[in-house]
C-alpha atoms as a PDB file:
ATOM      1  CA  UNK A   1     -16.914  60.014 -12.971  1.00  0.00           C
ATOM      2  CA  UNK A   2     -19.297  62.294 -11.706  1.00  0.00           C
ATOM      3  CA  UNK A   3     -21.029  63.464 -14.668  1.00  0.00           C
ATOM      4  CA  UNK A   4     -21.354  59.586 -15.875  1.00  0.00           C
ATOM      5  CA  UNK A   5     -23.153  59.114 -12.223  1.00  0.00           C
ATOM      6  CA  UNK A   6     -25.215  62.090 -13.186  1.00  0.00           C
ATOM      7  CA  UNK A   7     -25.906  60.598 -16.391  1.00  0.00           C
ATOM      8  CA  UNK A   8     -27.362  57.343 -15.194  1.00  0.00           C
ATOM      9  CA  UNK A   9     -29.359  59.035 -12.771  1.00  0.00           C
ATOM     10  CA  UNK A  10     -30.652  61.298 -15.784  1.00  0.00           C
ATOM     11  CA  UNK A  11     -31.236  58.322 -17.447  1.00  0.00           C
ATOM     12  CA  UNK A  12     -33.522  56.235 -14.884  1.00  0.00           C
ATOM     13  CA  UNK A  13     -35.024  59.180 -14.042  1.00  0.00           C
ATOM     14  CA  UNK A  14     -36.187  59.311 -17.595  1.00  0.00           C
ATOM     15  CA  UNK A  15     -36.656  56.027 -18.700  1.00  0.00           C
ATOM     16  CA  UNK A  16     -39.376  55.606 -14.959  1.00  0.00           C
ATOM     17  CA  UNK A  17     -43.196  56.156 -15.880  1.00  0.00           C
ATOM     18  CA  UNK A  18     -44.366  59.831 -15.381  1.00  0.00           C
ATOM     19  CA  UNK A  19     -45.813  59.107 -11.829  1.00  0.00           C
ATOM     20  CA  UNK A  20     -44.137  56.001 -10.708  1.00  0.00           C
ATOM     21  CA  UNK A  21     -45.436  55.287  -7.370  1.00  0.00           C
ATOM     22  CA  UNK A  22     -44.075  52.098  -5.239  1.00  0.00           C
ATOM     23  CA  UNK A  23     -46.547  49.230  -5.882  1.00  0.00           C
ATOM     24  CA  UNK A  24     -48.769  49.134  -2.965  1.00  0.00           C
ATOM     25  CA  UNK A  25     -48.290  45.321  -2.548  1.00  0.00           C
ATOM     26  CA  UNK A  26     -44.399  45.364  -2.716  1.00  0.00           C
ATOM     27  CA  UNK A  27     -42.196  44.268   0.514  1.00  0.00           C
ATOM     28  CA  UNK A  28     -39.518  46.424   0.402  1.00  0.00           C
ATOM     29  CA  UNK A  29     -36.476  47.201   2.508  1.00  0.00           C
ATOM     30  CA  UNK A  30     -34.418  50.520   3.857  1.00  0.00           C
ATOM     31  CA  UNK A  31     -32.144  52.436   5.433  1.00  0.00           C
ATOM     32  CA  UNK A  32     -32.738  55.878   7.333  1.00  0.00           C
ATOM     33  CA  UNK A  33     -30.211  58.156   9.315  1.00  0.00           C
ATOM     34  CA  UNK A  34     -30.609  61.050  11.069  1.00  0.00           C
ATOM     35  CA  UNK A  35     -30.355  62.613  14.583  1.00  0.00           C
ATOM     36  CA  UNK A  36     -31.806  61.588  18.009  1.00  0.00           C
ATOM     37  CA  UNK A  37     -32.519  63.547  21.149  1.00  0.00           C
ATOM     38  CA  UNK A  38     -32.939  62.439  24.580  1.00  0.00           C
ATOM     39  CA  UNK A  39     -34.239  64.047  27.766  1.00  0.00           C
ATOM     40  CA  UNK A  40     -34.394  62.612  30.615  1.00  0.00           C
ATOM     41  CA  UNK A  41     -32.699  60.312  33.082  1.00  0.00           C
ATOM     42  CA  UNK A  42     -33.466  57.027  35.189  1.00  0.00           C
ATOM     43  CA  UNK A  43     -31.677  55.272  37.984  1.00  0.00           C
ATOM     44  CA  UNK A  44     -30.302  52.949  34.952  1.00  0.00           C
ATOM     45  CA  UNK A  45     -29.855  55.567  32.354  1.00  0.00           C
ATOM     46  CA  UNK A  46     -27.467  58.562  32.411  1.00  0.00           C
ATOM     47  CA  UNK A  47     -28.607  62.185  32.508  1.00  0.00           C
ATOM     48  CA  UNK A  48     -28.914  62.717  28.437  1.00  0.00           C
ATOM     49  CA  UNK A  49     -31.184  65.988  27.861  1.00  0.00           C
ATOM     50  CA  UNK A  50     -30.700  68.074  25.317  1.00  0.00           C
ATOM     51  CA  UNK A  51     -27.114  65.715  24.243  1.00  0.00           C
ATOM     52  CA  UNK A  52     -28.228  65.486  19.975  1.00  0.00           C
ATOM     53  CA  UNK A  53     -26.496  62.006  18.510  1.00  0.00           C
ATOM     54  CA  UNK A  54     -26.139  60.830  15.058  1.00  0.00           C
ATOM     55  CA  UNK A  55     -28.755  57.649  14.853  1.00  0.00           C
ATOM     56  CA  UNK A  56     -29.136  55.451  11.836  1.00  0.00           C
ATOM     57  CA  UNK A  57     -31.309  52.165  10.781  1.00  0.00           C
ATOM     58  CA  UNK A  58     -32.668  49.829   8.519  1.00  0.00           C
ATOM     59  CA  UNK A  59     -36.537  48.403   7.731  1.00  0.00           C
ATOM     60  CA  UNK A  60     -38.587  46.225   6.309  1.00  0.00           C
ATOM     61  CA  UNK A  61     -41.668  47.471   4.945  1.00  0.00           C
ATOM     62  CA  UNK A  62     -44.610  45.190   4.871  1.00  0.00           C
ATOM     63  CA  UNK A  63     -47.840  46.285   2.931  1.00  0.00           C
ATOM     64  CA  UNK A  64     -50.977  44.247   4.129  1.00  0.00           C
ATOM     65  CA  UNK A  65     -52.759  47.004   1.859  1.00  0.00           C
ATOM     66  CA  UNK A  66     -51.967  49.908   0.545  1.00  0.00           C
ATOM     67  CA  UNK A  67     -53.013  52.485   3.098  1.00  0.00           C
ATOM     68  CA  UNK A  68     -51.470  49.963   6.214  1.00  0.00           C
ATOM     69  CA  UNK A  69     -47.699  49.089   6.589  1.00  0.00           C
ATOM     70  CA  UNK A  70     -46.492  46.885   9.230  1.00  0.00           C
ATOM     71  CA  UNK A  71     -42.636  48.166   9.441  1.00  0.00           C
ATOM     72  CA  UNK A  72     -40.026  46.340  11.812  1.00  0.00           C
ATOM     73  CA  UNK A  73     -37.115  48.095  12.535  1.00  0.00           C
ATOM     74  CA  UNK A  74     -33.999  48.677  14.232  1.00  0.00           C
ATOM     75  CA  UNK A  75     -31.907  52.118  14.767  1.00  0.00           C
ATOM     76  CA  UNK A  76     -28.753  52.719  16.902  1.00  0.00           C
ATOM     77  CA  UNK A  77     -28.060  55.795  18.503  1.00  0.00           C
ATOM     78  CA  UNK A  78     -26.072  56.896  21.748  1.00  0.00           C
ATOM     79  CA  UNK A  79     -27.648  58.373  25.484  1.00  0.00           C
ATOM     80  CA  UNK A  80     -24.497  60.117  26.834  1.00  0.00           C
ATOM     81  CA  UNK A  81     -21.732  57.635  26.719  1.00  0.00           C
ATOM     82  CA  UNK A  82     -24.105  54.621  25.946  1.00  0.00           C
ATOM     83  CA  UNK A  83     -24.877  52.954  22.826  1.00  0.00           C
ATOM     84  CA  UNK A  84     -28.832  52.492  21.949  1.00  0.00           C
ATOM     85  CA  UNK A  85     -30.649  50.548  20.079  1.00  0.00           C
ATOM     86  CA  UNK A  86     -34.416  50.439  19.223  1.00  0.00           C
ATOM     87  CA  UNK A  87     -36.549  47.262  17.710  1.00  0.00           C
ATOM     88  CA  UNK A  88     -39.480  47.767  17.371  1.00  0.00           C
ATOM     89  CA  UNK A  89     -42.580  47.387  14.562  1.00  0.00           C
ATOM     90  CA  UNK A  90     -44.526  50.572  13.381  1.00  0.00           C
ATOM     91  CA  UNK A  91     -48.159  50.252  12.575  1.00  0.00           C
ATOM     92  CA  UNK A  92     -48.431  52.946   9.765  1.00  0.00           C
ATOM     93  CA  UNK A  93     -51.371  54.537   7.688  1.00  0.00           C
ATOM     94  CA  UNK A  94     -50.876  56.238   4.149  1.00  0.00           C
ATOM     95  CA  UNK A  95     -52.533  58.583   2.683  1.00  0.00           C
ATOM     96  CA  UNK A  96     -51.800  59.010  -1.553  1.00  0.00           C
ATOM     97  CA  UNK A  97     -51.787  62.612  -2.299  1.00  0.00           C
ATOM     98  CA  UNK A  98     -50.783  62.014  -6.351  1.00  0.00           C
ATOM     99  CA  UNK A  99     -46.940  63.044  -6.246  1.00  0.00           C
ATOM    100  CA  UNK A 100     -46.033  62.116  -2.436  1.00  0.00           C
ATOM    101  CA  UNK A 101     -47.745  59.861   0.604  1.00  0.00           C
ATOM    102  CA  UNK A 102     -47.597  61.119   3.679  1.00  0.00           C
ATOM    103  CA  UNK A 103     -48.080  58.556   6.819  1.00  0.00           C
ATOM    104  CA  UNK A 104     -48.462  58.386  10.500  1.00  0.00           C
ATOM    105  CA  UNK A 105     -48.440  55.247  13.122  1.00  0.00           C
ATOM    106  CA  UNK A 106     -47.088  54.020  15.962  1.00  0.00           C
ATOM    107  CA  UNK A 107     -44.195  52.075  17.242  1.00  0.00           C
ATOM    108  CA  UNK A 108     -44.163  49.790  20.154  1.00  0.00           C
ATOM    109  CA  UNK A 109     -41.331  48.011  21.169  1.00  0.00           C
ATOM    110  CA  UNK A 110     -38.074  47.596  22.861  1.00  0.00           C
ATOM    111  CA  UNK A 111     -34.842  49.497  23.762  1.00  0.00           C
ATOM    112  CA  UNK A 112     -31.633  48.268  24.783  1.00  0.00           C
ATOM    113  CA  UNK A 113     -29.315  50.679  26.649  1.00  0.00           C
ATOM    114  CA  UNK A 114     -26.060  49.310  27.695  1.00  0.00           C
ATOM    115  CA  UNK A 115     -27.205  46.034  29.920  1.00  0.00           C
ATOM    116  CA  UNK A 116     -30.907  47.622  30.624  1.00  0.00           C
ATOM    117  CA  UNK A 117     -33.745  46.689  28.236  1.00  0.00           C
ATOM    118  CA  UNK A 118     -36.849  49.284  28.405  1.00  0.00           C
ATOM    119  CA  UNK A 119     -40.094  49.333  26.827  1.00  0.00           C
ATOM    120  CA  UNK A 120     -41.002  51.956  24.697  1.00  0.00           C
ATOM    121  CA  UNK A 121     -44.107  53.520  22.601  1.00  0.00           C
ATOM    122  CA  UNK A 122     -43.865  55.953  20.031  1.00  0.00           C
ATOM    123  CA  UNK A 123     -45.623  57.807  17.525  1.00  0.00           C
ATOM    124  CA  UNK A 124     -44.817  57.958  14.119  1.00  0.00           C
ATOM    125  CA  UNK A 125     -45.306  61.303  11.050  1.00  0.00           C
ATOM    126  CA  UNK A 126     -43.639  61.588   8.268  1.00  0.00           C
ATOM    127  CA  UNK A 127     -44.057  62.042   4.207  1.00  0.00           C
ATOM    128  CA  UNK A 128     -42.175  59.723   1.294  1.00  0.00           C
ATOM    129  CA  UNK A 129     -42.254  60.326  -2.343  1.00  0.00           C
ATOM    130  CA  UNK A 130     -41.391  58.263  -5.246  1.00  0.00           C
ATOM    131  CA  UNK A 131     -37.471  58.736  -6.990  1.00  0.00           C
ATOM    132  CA  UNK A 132     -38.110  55.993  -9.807  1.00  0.00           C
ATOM    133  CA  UNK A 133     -39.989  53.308  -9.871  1.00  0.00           C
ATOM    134  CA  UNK A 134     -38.922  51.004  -7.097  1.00  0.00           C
ATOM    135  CA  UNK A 135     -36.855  53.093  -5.009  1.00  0.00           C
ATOM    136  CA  UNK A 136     -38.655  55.939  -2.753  1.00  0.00           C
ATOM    137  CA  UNK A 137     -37.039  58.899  -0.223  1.00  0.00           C
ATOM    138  CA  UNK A 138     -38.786  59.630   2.802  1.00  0.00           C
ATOM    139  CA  UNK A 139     -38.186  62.217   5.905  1.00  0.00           C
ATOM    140  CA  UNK A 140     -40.271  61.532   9.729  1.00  0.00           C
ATOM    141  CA  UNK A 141     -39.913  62.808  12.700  1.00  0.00           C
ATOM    142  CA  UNK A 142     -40.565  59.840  15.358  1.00  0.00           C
ATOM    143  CA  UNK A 143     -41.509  60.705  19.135  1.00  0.00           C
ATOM    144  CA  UNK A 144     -40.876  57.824  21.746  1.00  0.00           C
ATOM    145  CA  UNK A 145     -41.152  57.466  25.620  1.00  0.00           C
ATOM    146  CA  UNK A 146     -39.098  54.666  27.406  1.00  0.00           C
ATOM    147  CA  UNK A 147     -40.540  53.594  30.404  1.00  0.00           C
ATOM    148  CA  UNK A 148     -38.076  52.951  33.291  1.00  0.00           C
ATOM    149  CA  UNK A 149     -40.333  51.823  36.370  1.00  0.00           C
ATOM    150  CA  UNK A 150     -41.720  55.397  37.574  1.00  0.00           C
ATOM    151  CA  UNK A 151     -39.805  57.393  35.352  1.00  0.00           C
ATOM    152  CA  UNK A 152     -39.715  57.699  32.030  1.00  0.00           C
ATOM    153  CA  UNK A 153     -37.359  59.037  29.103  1.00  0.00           C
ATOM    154  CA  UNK A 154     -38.827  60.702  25.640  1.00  0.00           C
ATOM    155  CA  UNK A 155     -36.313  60.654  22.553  1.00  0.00           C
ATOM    156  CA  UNK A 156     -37.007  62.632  19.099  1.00  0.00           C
ATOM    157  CA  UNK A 157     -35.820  60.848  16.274  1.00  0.00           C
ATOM    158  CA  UNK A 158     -35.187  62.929  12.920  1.00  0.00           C
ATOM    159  CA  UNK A 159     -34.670  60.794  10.252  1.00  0.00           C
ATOM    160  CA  UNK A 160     -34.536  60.542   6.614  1.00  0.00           C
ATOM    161  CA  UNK A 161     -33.554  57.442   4.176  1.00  0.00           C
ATOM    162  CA  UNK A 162     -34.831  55.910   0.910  1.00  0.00           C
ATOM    163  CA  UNK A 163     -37.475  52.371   0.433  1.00  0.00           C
ATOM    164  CA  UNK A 164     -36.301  50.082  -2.332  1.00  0.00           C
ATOM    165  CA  UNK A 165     -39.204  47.761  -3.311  1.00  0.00           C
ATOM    166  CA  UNK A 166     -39.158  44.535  -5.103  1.00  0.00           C
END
């Protein structure tokens, strides 16, 4: 079984143009999963620093051209005891370098923490390069602050997924 996987990756591997890039106009969607790190505590949030979870989402990725992405999202993740969950929609800027793009942006939006919603900004790096032709990988690093009245909470997402495009 596993060499027949190996063989059909082999095979689209081979059978994608020499340089396949995602088109720059296509919508596509993903998935990303990683690890998230919260310091910090609030009178509505439990003392999390330095407690590393497991976080995971999924994307749309909306090109208006093909150096700016508009990019909803969602991604679940856990402050001590606490499930997580951020929405919010990254304003990203590419930059081609031939075999790989790398981007930054930010992301506004909200976070839900048990029965306390937050606000949150963040900024966005990260790099993505083509695996055939409509499906890419991509690794970022995402820095956010939640903003609790007075206080506020920073998390460091590490994340990695793939983009298919259609």
């Amino acid at each position: 079984m596993r060499r027949y996987i190996l063989l059909v990756v082999l095979a689209l591997a081979a059978a994608s143009p020499a340089g396949a890039d995602v088109a720059a106009g296509s919508v596509g969607l993903g998935i990303a999963a990683g690890a998230a790190v919260p310091y910090g505590s609030t009178a509505s949030v439990p003392s999390t620093d330095g407690l590393v979870s497991f976080n995971w989402g999924f994307f749309v990725n909306i090109p208006l051209i093909s150096t700016f992405h508009i990019t909803p999202s969602s991604e679940l993740y856990k402050f001590s005891s606490q499930n997580a969950t951020d929405m919010d929609i990254a304003f990203t800027f590419i930059v081609p370098l031939g075999t790989f793009d790398v981007y930054a942006g930010a992301a506004p939006g909200l976070t839900a923490v048990g029965d306390v919603l937050l606000a949150h900004v963040g900024g966005i790096l990260g790099a993505a390069f083509p695996l055939v032709s409509n499906l890419s990988a991509f690794a970022q690093v995402k820095y956010t602050v939640l903003f609790d009245g007075s206080q506020n909470i920073t998390v460091t997402h590490l994340m990695g997924g793939v983009l298919f495009s259609f």
